[in-house]
Protein backbone atom coordinates (compact mmCIF):
# COMPACT_ATOMS: atom_id res chain seq x y z
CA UNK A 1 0.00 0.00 0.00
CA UNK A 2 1.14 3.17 -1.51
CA UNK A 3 2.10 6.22 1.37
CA UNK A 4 -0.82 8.46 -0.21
CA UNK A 5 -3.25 5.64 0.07
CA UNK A 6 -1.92 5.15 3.77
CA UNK A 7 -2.99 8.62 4.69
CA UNK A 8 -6.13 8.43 3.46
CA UNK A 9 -7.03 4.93 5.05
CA UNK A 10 -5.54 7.03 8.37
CA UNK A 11 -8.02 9.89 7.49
CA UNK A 12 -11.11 7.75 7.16
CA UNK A 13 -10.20 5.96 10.53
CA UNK A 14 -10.03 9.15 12.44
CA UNK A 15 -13.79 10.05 10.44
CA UNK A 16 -14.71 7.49 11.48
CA UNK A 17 -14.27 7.40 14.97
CA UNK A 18 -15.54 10.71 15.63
CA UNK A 19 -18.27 9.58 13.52
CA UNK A 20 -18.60 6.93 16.36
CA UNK A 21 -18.00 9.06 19.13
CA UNK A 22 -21.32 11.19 17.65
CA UNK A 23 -23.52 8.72 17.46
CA UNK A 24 -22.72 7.17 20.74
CA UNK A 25 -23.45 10.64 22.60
CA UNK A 26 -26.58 10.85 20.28
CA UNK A 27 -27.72 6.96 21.57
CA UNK A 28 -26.25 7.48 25.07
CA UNK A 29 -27.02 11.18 26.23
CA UNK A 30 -30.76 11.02 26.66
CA UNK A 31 -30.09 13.97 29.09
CA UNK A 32 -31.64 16.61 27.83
CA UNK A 33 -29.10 18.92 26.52
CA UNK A 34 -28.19 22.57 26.41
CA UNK A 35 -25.66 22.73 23.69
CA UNK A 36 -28.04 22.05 20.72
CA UNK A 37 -31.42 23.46 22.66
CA UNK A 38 -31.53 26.56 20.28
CA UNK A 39 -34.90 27.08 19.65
CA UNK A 40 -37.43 25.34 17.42
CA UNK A 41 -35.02 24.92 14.69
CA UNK A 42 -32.01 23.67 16.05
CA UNK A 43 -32.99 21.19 18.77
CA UNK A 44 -31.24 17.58 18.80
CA UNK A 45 -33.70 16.75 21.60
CA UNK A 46 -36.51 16.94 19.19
CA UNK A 47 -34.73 14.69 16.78
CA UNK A 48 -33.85 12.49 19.08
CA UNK A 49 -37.09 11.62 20.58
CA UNK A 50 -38.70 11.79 17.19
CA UNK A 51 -40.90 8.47 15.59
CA UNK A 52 -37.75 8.92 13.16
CA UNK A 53 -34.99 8.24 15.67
CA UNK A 54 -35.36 4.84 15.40
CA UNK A 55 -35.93 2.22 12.00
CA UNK A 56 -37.53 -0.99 12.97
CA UNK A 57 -37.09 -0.85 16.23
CA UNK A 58 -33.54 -0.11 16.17
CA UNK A 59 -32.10 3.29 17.05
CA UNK A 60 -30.48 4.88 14.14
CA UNK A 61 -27.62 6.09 16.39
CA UNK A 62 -26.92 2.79 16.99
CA UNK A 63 -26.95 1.96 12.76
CA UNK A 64 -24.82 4.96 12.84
CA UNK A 65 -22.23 3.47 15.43
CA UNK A 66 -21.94 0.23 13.59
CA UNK A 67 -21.83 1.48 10.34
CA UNK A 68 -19.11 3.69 11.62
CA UNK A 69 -17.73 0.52 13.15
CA UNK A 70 -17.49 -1.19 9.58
CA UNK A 71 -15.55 2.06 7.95
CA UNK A 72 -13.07 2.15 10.78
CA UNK A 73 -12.42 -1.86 10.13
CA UNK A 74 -12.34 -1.35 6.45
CA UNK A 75 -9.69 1.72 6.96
CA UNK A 76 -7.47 -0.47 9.61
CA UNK A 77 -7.90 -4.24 9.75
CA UNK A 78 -8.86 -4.66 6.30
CA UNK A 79 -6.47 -1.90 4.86
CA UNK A 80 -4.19 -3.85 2.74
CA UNK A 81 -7.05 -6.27 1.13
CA UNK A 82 -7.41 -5.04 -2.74
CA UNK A 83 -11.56 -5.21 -2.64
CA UNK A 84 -10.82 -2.51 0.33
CA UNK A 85 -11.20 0.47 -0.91
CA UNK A 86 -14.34 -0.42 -3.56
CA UNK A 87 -16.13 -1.75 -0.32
CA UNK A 88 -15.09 1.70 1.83
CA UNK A 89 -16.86 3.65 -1.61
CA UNK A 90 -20.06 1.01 -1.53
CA UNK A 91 -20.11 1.04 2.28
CA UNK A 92 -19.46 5.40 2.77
CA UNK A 93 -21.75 6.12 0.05
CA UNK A 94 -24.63 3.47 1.43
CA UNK A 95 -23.89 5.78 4.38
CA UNK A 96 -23.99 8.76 2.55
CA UNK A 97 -27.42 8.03 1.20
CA UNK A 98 -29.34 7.26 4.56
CA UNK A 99 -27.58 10.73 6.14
CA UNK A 100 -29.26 12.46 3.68
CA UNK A 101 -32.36 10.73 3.98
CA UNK A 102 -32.39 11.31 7.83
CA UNK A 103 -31.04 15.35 7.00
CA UNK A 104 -34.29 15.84 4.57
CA UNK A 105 -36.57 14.25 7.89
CA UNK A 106 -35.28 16.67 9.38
CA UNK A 107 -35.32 19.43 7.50
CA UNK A 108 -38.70 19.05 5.56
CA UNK A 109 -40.76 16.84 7.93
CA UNK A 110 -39.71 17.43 11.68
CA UNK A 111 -38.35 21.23 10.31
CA UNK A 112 -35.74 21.17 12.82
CA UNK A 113 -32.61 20.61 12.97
CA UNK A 114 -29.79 18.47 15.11
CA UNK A 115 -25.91 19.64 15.38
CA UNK A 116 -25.06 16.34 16.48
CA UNK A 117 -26.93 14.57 12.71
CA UNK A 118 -25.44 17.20 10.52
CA UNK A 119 -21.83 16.37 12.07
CA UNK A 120 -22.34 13.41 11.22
CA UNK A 121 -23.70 13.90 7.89
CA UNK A 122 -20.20 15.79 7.31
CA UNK A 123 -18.29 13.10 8.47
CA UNK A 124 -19.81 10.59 6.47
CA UNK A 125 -19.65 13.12 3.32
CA UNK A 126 -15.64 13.75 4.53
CA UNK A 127 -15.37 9.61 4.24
CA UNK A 128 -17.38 9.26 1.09
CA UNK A 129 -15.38 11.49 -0.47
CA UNK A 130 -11.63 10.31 0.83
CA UNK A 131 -13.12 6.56 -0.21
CA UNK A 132 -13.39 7.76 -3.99
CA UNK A 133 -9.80 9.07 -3.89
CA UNK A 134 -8.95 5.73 -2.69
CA UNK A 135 -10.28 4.12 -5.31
CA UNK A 136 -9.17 6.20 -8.11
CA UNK A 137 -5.81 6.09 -6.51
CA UNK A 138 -5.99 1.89 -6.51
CA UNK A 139 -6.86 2.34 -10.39
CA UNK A 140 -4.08 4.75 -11.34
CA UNK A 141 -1.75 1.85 -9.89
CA UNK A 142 -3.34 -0.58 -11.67
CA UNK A 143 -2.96 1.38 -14.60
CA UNK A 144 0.45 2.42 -14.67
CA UNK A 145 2.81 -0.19 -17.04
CA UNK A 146 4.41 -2.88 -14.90
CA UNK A 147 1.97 -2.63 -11.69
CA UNK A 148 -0.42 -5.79 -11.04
C-alpha cells in the first residue's frame, strides 16, 4: 500500500471514529441537553425523541455506530485487502445516502434541525469522499505499465 493511500485509510479511521464518538453521545445522552437546545429549529432533543430516531425498532444512532464501526475496520484491519477500498466507496456512500435521507426528515418533515446529525452527515460526506480518492488512486496503480 502506496504512502498516499496510507494517509487516506488514516483519514477515514479518524472520520470514522468521531463519527462513532457522535452517534454514541446521540444513543447514550438522553439527558436533555443545552448545547443544541436553540430554539425550534435547532434542537437535537426533538430529533432524538422523534418516531424517526429509530428504524424498525432499532435506534439509528446505533446503525450509525456500527456502520461507523465497519468504515473504521475497512480503513485499519482490512487496509491492505485489494476489494478494500471499492467496499469503503459502496459502504461510505450506502452511508452517505441514509444521512441524507435522515437530514431531509429533518429538514422538511420534523423542520428542525440536530448539530449532532449534521456532524455526522459531514463526516460521512468527509469519508465518502476520501473513499473515492482511494479508489481512483488503486486504479491509477493498476494502470500504470508494470503494476499488477
Amino acid at each position: 500500500m502506496s504512502v498516499k493511500a496510507r494517509r487516506i485509510c488514516v483519514a477515514i479511521a479518524l472520520l470514522s471514529f468521531a463519527g462513532i464518538a457522535v452517534s454514541l453521545y446521540h444513543h447514550y445522552g438522553k439527558d436533555k441537553t443545552t448545547y443544541c437546545d436553540l430554539g425550534e429549529t435547532f434542537n437535537c432533543d426533538i430529533v432524538n425523541r422523534s418516531t424517526y430516531s429509530t428504524l424498525l425498532g432499532v435506534p439509528v444512532a446505533l446503525i450509525g455506530i456500527l456502520g461507523y464501526l465497519s468504515l473504521l475496520a475497512l480503513a485499519t484491519i482490512y487496509r491492505g485487502k485489494a476489494e478494500t477500498p471499492a467496499m469503503l466507496l459502496i459502504a461510505s456512500l450506502a452511508g452517505l445516502g441514509f444521512a441524507l435521507y435522515l437530514t431531509y426528515i429533518e429538514g422538511f418533515v420534523l423542520a428542525t434541525w440536530c448539530v449532532l446529525c449534521l456532524s455526522s452527515l459531514a463526516m460521512i460526506f468527509g469519508i465518502a469522499i476520501l473513499s473515492s480518492l482511494l479508489v481512483v488512486h488503486r486504479l491509477r496503480q493498476f494502470s500504470q505499465p508494470g503494476s499488477v
